[in-house]
N, C-alpha and C. Protein backbone atom coordinates (compact mmCIF):
# COMPACT_ATOMS: atom_id res chain seq x y z
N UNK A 1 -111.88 65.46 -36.15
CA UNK A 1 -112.03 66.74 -35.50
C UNK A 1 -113.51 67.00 -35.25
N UNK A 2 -113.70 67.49 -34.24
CA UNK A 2 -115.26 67.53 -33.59
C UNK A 2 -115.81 68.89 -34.18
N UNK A 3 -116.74 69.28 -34.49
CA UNK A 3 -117.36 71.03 -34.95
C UNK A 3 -118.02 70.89 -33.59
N UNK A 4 -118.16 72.28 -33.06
CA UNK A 4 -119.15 72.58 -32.26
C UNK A 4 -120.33 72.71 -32.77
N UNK A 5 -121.33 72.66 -31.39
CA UNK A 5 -122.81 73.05 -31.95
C UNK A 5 -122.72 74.55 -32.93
N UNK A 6 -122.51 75.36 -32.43
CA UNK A 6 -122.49 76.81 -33.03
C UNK A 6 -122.07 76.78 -34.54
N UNK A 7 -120.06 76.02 -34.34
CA UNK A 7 -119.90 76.16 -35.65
C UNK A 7 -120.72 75.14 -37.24
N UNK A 8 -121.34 73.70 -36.41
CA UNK A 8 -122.21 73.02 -37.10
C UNK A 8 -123.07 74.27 -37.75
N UNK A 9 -124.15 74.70 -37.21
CA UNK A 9 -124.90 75.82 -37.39
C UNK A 9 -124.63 76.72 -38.23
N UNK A 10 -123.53 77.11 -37.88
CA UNK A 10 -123.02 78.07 -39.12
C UNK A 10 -122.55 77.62 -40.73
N UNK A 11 -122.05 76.20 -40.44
CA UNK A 11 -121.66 75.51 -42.03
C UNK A 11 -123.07 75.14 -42.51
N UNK A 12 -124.16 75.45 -41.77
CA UNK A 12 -125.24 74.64 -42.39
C UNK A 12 -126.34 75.58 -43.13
N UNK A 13 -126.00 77.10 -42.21
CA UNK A 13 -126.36 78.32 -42.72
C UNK A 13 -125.72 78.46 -44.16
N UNK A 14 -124.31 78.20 -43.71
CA UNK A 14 -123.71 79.21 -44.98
C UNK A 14 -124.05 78.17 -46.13
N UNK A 15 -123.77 76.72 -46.72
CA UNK A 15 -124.42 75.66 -47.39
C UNK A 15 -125.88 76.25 -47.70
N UNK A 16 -126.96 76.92 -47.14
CA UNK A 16 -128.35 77.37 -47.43
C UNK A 16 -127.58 78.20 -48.20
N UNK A 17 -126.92 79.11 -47.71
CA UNK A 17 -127.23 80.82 -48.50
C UNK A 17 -126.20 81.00 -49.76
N UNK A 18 -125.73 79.51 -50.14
CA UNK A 18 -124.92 79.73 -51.35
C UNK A 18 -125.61 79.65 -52.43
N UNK A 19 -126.96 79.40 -52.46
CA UNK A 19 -127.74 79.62 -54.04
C UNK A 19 -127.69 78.20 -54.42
N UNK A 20 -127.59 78.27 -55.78
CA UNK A 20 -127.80 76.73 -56.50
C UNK A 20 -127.14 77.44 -58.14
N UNK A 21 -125.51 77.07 -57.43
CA UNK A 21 -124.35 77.35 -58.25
C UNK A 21 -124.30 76.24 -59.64
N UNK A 22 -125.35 75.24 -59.83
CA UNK A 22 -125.20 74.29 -60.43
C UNK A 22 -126.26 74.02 -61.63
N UNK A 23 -127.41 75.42 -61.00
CA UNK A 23 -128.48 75.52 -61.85
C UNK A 23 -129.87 75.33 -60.61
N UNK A 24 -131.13 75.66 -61.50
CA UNK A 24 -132.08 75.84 -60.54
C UNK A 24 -132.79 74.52 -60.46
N UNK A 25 -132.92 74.36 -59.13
CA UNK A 25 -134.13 73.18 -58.76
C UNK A 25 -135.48 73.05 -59.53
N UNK A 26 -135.47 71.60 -59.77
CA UNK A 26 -137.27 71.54 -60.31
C UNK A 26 -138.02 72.34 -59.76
N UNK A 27 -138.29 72.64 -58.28
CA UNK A 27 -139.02 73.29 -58.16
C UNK A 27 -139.27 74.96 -58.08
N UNK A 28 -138.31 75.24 -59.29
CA UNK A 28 -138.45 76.72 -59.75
C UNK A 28 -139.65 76.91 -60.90
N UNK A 29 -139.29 75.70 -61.19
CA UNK A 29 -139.98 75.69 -62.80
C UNK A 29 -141.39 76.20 -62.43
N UNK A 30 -142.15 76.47 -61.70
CA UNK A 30 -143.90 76.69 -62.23
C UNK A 30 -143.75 78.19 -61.95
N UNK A 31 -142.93 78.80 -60.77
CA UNK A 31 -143.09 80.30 -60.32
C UNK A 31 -141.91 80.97 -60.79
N UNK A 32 -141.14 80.01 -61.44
CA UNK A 32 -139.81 81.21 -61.86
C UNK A 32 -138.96 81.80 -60.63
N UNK A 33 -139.04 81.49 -59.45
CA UNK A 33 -138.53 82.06 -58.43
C UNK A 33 -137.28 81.16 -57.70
N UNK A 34 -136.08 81.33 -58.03
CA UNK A 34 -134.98 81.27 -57.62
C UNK A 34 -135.10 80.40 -55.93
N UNK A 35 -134.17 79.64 -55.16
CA UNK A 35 -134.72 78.94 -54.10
C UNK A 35 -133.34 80.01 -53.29
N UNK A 36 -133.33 81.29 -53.34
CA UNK A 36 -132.12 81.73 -52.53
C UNK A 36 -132.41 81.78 -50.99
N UNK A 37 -132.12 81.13 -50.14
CA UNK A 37 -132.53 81.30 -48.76
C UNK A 37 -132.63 82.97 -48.31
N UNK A 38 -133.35 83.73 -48.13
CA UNK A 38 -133.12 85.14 -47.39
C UNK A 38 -133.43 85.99 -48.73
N UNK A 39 -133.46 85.97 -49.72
CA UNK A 39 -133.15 87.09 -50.51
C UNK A 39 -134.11 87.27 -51.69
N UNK A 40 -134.98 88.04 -52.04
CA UNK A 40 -136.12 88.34 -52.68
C UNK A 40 -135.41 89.01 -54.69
N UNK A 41 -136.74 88.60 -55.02
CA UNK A 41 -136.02 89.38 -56.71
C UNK A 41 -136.07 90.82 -56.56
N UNK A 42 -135.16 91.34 -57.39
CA UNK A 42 -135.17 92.87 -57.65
C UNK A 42 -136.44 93.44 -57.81
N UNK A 43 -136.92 94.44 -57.16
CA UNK A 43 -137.73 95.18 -57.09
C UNK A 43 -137.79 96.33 -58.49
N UNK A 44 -136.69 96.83 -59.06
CA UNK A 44 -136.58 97.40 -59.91
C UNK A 44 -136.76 96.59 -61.61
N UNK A 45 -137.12 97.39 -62.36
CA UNK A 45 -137.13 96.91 -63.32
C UNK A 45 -135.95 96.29 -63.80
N UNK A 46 -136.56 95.02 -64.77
CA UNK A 46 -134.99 94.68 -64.95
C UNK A 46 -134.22 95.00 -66.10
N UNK A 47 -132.85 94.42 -65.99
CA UNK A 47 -132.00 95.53 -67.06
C UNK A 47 -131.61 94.48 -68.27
N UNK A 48 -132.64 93.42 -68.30
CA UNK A 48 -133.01 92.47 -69.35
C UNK A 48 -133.88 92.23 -70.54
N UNK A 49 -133.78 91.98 -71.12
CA UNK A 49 -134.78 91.80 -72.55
C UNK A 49 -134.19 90.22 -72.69
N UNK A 50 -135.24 89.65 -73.33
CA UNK A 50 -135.19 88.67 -74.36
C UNK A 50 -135.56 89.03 -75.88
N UNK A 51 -135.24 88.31 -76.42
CA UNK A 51 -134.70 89.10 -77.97
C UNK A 51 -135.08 87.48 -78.69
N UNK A 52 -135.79 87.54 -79.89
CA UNK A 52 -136.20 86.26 -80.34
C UNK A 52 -136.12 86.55 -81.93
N UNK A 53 -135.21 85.44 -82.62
CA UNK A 53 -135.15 86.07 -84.02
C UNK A 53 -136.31 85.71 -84.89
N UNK A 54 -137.77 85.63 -84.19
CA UNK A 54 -138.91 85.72 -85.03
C UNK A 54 -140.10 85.89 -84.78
N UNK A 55 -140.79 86.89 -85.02
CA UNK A 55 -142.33 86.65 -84.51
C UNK A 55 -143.60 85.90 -84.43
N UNK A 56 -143.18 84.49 -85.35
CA UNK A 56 -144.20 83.62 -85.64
C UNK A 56 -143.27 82.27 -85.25
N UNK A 57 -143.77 81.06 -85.07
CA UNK A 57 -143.53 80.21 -84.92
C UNK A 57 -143.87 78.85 -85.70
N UNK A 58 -143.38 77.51 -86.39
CA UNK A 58 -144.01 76.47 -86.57
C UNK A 58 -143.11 75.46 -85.85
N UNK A 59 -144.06 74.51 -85.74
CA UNK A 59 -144.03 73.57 -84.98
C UNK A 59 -142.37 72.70 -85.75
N UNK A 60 -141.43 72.35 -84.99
CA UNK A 60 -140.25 71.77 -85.58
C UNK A 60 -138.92 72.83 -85.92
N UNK A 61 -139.49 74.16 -86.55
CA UNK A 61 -138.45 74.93 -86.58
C UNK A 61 -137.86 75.92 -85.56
N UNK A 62 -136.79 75.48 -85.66
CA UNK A 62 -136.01 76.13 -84.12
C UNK A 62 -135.94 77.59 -84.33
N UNK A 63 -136.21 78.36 -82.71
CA UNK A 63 -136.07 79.42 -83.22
C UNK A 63 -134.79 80.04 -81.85
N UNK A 64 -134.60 81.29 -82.46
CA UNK A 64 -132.85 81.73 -81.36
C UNK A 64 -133.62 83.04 -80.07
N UNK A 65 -133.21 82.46 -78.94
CA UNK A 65 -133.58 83.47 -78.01
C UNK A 65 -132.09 83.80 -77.38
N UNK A 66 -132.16 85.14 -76.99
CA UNK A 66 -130.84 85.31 -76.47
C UNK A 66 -131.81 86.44 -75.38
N UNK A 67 -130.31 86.81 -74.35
CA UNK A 67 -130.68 87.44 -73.13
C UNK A 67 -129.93 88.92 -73.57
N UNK A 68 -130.47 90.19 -73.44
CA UNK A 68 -129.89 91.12 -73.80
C UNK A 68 -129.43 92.15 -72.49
N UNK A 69 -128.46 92.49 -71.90
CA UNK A 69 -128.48 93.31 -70.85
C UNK A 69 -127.20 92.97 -70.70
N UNK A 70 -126.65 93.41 -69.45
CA UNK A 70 -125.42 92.83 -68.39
C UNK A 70 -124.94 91.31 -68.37
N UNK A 71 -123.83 91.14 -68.35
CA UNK A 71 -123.41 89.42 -68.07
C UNK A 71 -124.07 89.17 -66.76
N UNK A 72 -124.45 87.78 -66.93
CA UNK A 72 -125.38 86.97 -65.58
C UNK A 72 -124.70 85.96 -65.32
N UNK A 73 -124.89 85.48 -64.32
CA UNK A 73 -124.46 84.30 -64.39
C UNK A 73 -125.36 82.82 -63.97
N UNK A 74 -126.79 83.14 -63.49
CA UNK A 74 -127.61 82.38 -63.62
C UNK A 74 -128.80 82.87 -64.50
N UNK A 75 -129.70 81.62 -64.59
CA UNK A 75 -130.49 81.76 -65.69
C UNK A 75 -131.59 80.41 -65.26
N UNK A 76 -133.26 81.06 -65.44
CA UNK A 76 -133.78 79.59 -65.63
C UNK A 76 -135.08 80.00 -67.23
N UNK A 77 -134.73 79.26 -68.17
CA UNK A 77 -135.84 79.90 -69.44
C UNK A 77 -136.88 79.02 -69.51
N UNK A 78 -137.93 78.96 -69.71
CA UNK A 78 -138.91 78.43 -70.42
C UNK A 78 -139.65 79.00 -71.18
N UNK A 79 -140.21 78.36 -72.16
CA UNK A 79 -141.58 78.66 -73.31
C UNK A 79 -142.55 78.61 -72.43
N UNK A 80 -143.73 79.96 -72.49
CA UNK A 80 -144.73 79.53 -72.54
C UNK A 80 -146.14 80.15 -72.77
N UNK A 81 -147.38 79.29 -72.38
CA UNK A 81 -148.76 80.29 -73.38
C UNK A 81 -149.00 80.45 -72.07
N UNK A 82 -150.16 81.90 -72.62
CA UNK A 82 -151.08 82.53 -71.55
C UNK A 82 -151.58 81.61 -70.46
N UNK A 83 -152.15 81.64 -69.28
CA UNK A 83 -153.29 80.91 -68.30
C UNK A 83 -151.88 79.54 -68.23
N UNK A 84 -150.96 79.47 -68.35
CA UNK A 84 -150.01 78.28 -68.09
C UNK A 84 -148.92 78.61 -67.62
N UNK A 85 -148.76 77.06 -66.69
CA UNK A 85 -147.32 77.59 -65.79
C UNK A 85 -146.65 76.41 -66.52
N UNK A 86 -147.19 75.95 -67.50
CA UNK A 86 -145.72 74.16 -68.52
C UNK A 86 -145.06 74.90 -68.98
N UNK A 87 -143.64 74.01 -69.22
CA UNK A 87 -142.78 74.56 -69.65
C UNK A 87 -143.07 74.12 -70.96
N UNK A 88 -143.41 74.63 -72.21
CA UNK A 88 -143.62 74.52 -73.68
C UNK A 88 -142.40 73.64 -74.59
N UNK A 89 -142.48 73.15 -75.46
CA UNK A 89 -141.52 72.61 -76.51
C UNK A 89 -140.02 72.00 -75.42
N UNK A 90 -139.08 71.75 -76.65
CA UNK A 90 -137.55 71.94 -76.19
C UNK A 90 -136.61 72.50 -76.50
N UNK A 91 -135.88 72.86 -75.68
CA UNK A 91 -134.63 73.25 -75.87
C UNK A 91 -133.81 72.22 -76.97
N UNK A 92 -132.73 73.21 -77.85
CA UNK A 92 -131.53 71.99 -78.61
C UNK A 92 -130.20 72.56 -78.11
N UNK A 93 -129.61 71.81 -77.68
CA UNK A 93 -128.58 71.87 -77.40
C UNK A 93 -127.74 72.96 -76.11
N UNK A 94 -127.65 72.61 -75.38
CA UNK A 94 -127.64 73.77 -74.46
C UNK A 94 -126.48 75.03 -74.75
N UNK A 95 -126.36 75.78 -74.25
CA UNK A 95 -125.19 76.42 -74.83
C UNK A 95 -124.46 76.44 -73.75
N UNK A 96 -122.91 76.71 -73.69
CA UNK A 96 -121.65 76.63 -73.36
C UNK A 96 -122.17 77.55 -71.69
N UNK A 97 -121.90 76.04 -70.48
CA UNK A 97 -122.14 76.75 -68.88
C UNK A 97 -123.82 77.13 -68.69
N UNK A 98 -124.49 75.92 -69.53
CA UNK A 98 -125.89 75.55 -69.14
C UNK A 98 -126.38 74.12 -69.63
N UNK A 99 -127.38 74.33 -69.08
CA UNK A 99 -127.78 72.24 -69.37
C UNK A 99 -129.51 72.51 -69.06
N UNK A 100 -129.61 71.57 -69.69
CA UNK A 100 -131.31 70.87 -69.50
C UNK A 100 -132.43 70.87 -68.12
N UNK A 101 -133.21 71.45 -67.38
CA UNK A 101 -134.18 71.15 -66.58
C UNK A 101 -135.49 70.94 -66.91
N UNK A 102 -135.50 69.82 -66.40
CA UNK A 102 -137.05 68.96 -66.25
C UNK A 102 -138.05 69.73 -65.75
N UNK A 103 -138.95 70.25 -66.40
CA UNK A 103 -140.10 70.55 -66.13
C UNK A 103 -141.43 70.14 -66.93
N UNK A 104 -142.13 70.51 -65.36
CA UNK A 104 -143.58 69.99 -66.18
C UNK A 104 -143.22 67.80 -66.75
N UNK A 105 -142.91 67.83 -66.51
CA UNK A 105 -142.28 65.90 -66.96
C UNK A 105 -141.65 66.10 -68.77
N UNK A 106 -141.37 67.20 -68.92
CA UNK A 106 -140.76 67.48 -70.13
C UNK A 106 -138.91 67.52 -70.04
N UNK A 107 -138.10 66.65 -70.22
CA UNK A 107 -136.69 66.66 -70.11
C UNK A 107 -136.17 67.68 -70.62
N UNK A 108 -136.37 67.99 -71.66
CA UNK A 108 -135.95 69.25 -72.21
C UNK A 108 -136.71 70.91 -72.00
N UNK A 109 -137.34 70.83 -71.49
CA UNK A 109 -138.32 71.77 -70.54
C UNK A 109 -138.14 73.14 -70.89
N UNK A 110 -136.85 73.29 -69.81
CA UNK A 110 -136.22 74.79 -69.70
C UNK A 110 -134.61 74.67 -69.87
N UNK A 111 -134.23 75.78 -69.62
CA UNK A 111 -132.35 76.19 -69.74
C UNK A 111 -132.47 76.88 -68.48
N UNK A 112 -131.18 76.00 -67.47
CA UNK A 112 -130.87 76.62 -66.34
C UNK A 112 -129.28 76.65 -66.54
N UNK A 113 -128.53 77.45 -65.75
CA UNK A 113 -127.20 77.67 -65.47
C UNK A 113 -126.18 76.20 -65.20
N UNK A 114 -125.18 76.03 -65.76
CA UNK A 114 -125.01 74.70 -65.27
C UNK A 114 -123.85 75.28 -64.05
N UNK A 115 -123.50 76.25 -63.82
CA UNK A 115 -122.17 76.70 -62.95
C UNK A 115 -122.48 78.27 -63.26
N UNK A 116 -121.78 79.41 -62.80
CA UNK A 116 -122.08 80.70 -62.55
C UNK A 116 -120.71 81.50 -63.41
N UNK A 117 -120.06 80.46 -64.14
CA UNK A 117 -119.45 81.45 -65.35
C UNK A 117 -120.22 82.80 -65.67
N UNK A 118 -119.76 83.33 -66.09
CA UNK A 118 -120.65 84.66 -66.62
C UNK A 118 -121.11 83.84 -68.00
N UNK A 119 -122.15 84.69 -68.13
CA UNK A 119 -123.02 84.28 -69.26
C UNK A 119 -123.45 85.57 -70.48
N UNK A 120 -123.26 85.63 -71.39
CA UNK A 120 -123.91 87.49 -71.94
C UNK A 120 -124.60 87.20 -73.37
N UNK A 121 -124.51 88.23 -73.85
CA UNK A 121 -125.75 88.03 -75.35
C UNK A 121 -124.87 86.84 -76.24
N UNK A 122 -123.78 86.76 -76.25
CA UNK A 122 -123.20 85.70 -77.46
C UNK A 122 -123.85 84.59 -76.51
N UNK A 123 -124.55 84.14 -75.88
CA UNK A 123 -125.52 82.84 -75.54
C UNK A 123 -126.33 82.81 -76.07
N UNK A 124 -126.52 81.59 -76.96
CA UNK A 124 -127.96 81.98 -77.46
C UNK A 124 -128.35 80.59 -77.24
N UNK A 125 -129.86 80.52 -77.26
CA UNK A 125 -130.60 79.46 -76.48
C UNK A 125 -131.59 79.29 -78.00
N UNK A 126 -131.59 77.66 -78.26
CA UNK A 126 -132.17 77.57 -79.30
C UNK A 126 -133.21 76.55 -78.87
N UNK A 127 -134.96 76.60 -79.07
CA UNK A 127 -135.98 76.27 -79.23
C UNK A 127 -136.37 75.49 -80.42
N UNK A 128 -137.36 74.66 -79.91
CA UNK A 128 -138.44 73.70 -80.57
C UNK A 128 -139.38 74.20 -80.75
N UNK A 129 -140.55 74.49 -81.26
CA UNK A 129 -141.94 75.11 -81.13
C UNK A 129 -142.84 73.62 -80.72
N UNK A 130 -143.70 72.99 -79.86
CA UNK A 130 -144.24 72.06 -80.09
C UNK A 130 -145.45 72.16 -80.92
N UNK A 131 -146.59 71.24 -81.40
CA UNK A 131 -147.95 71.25 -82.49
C UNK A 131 -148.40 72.09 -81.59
N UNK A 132 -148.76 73.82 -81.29
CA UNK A 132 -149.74 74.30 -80.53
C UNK A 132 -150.29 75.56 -81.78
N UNK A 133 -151.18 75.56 -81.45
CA UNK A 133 -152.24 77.12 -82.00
C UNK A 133 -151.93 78.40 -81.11
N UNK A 134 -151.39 78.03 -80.23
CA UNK A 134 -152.05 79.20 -78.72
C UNK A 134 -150.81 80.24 -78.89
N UNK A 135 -150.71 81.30 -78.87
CA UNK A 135 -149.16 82.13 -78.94
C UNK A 135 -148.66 81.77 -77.95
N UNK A 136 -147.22 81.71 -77.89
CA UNK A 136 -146.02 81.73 -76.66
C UNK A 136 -145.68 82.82 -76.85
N UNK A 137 -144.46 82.61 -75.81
CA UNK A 137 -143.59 83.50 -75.05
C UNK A 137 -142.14 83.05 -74.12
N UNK A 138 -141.09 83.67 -73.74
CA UNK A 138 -140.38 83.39 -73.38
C UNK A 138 -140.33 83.46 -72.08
N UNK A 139 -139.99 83.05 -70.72
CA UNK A 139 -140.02 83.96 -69.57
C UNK A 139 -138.97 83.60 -68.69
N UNK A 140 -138.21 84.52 -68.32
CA UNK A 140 -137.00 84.39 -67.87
C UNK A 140 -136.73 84.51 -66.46
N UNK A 141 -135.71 84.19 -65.57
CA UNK A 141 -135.12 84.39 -64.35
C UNK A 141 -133.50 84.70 -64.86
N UNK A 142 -133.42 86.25 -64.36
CA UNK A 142 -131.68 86.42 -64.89
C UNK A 142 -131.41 86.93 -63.70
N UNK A 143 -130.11 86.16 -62.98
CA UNK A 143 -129.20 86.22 -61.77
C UNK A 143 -127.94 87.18 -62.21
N UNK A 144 -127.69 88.08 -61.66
CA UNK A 144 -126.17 88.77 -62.15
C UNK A 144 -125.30 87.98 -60.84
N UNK A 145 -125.87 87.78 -59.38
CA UNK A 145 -125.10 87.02 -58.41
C UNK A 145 -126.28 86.64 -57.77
N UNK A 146 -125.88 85.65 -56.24
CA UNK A 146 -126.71 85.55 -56.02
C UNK A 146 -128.10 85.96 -55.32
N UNK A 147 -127.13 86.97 -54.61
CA UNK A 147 -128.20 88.50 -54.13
C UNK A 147 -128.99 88.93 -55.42
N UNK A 148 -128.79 88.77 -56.52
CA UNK A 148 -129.17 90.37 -57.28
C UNK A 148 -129.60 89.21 -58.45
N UNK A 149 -131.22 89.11 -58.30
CA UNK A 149 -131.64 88.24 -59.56
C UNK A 149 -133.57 89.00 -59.99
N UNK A 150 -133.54 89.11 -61.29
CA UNK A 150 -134.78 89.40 -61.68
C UNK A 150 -135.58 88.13 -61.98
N UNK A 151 -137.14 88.17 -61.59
CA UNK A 151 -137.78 87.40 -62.30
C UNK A 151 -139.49 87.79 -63.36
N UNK A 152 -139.49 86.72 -64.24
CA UNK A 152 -140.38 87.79 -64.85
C UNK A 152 -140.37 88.14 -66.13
N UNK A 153 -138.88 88.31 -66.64
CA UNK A 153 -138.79 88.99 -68.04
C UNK A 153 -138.79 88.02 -69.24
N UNK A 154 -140.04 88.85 -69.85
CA UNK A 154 -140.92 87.94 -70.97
C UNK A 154 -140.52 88.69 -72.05
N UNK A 155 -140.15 87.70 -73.08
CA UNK A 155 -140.16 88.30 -74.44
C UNK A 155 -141.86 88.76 -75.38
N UNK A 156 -141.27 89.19 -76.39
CA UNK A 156 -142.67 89.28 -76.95
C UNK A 156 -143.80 88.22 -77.26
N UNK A 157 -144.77 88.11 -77.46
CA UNK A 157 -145.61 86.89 -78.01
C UNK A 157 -145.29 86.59 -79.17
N UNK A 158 -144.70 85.19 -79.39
CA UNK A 158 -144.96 84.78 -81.05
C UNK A 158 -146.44 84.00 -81.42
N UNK A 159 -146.54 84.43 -82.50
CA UNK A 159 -147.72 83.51 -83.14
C UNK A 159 -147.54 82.23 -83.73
N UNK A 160 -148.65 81.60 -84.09
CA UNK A 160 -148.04 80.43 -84.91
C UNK A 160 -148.23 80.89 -86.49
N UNK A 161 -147.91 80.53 -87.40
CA UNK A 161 -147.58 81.07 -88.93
C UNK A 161 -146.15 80.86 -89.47
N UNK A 162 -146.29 81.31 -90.94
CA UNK A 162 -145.38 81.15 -91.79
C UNK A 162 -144.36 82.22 -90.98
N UNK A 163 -142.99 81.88 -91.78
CA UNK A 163 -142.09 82.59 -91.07
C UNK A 163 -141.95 83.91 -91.93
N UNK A 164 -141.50 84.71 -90.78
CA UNK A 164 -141.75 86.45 -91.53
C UNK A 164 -141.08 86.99 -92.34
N UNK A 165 -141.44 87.20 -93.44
CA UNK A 165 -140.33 88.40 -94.33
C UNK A 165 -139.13 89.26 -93.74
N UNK A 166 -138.01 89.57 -95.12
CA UNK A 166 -137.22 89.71 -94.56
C UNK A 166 -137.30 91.24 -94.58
N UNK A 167 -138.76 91.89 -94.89
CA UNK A 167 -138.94 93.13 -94.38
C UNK A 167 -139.79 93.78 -95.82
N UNK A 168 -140.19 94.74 -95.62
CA UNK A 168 -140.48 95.51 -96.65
C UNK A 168 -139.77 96.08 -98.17
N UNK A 169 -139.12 96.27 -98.19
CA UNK A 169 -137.83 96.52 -98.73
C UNK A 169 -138.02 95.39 -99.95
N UNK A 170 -137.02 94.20 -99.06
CA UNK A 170 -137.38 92.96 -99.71
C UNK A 170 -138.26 92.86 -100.66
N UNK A 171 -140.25 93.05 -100.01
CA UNK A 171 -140.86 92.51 -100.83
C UNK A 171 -141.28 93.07 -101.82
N UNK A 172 -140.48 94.65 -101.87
CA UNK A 172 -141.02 95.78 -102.94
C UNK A 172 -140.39 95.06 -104.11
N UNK A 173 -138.95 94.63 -103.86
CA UNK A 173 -138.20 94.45 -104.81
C UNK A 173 -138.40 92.80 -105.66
N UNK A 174 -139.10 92.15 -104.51
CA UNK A 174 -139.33 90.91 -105.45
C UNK A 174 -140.43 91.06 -106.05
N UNK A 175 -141.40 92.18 -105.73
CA UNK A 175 -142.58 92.03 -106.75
C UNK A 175 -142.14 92.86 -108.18
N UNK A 176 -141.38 94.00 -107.81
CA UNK A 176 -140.59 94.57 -109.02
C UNK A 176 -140.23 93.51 -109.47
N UNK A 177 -139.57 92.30 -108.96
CA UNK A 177 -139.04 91.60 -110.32
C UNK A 177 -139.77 90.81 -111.50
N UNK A 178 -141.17 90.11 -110.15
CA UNK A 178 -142.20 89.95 -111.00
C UNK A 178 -142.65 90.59 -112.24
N UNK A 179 -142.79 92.05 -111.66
CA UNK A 179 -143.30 92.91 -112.97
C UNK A 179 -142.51 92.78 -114.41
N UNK A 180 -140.92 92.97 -114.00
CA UNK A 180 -140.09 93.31 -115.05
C UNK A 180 -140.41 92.25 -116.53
N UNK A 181 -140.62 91.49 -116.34
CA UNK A 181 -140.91 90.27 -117.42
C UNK A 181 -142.15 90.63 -118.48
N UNK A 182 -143.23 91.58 -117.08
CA UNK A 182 -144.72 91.25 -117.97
C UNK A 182 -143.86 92.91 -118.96
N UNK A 183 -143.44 93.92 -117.99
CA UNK A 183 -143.01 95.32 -118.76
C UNK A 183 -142.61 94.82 -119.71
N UNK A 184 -141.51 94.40 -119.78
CA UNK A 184 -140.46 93.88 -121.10
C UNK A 184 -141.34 93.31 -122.01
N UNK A 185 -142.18 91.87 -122.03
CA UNK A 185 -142.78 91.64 -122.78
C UNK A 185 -144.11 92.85 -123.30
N UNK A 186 -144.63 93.66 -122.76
CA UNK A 186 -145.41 94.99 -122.85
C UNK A 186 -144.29 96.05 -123.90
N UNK A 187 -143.19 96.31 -123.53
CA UNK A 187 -142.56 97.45 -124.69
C UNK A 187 -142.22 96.60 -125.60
N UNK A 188 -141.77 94.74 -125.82
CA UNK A 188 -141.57 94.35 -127.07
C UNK A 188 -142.87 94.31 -128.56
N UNK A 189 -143.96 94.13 -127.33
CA UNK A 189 -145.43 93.96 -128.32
C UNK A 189 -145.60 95.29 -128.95
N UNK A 190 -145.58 96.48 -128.13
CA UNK A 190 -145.40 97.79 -128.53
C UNK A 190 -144.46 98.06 -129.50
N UNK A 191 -143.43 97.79 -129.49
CA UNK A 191 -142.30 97.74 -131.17
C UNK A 191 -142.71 97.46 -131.84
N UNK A 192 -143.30 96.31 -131.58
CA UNK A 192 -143.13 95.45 -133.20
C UNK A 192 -144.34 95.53 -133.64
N UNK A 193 -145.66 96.75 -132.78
CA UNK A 193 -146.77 96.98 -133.39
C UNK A 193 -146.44 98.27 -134.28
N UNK A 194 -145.34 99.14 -133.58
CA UNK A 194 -144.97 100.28 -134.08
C UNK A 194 -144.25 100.08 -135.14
N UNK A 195 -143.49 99.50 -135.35
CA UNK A 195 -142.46 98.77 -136.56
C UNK A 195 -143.03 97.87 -137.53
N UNK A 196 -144.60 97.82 -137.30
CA UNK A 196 -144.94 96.83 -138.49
C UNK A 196 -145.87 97.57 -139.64
């Protein structure tokens, strides 16, 4: 069956303006910007957070980033430091309706969408820290379709350091426990000065 010129034209349009249902092209990785033929990121703030379960980092221990907002269904993540467009450390393991992109000549690079399932906070995306001094960061591209995608949204800076307490609270009570030993031994010396 023959296509006309016109309708050629039109399957070749509509093939452009379907996005990249499969995950984002290498060449998203340095600007974070989606390859949608016609259609620009949200202008509005976005209705995303990244959420990281730690503020410090060492080199080897994985740490959990998740996406907090609305179900999406695309996604492109990378690590990374100030004055840099590399994609930092690796990803482990992708999670369920995402896979691995190469960036920067790093295989494990970033986390892009592998298909446009919906995606929501029970995703969680787990990190490598590589040997660096310099703080990171997370920085995200979140698609709800393919019209309607933010780019941009950075988690907080982690540092490099020991990993953080499990709060204040915590450390009141483990130094109380410290104490309790020297007290105890303090009111027994006291008895048995009083009792002798």
């Amino acid at each position: 069956m023959e296509l006309s010129l016109p309708g050629l034209v039109m399957l070749q349009m509509l093939c452009l303006a379907t996005g990249y249902p499969n995950g984002a092209p290498t060449g998203a990785c340095e600007d974070m910007t989606p390859r949608h033929t016609g259609v620009l990121p949200q202008p509005s703030p976005a209705p995303y957070t990244l959420l990281v379960n730690t503020g410090t980092f060492q080199q080897g221990k994985a740490i959990t980033v998740t996406i907090s907002g609305p179900e999406y269904r695309g996604v492109l993540l990378e690590a990374r430091t100030d004055g840099s467009t590399n994609a930092l450390g690796s990803w482990q393991h992708p999670a369920p309706d995402t896979k691995f992109l190469q960036c920067t000549g790093n295989p494990q690079g970033a986390i892009t969408h592998a298909n446009t399932n919906l995606k929501g906070e029970s995703t969680a995306y787990s990190w490598i820290p590589p040997d660096s001094t310099s703080p990171v960061y997370f920085m995200a591209t979140v698609a709800q379709q393919r019209a309607v995608f933010w780019v941009n949204v950075r988690s907080a800076v982690l540092k490099r350091g020991k990993p953080e307490s499990l709060g204040l609270a915590t450390e009141a009570n483990a130094g109380m426990a410290k104490e309790k030993p020297v007290l105890l031994l303090g009111i027994c010396f006291l008895m048995i000065l009083v009792l002798s």
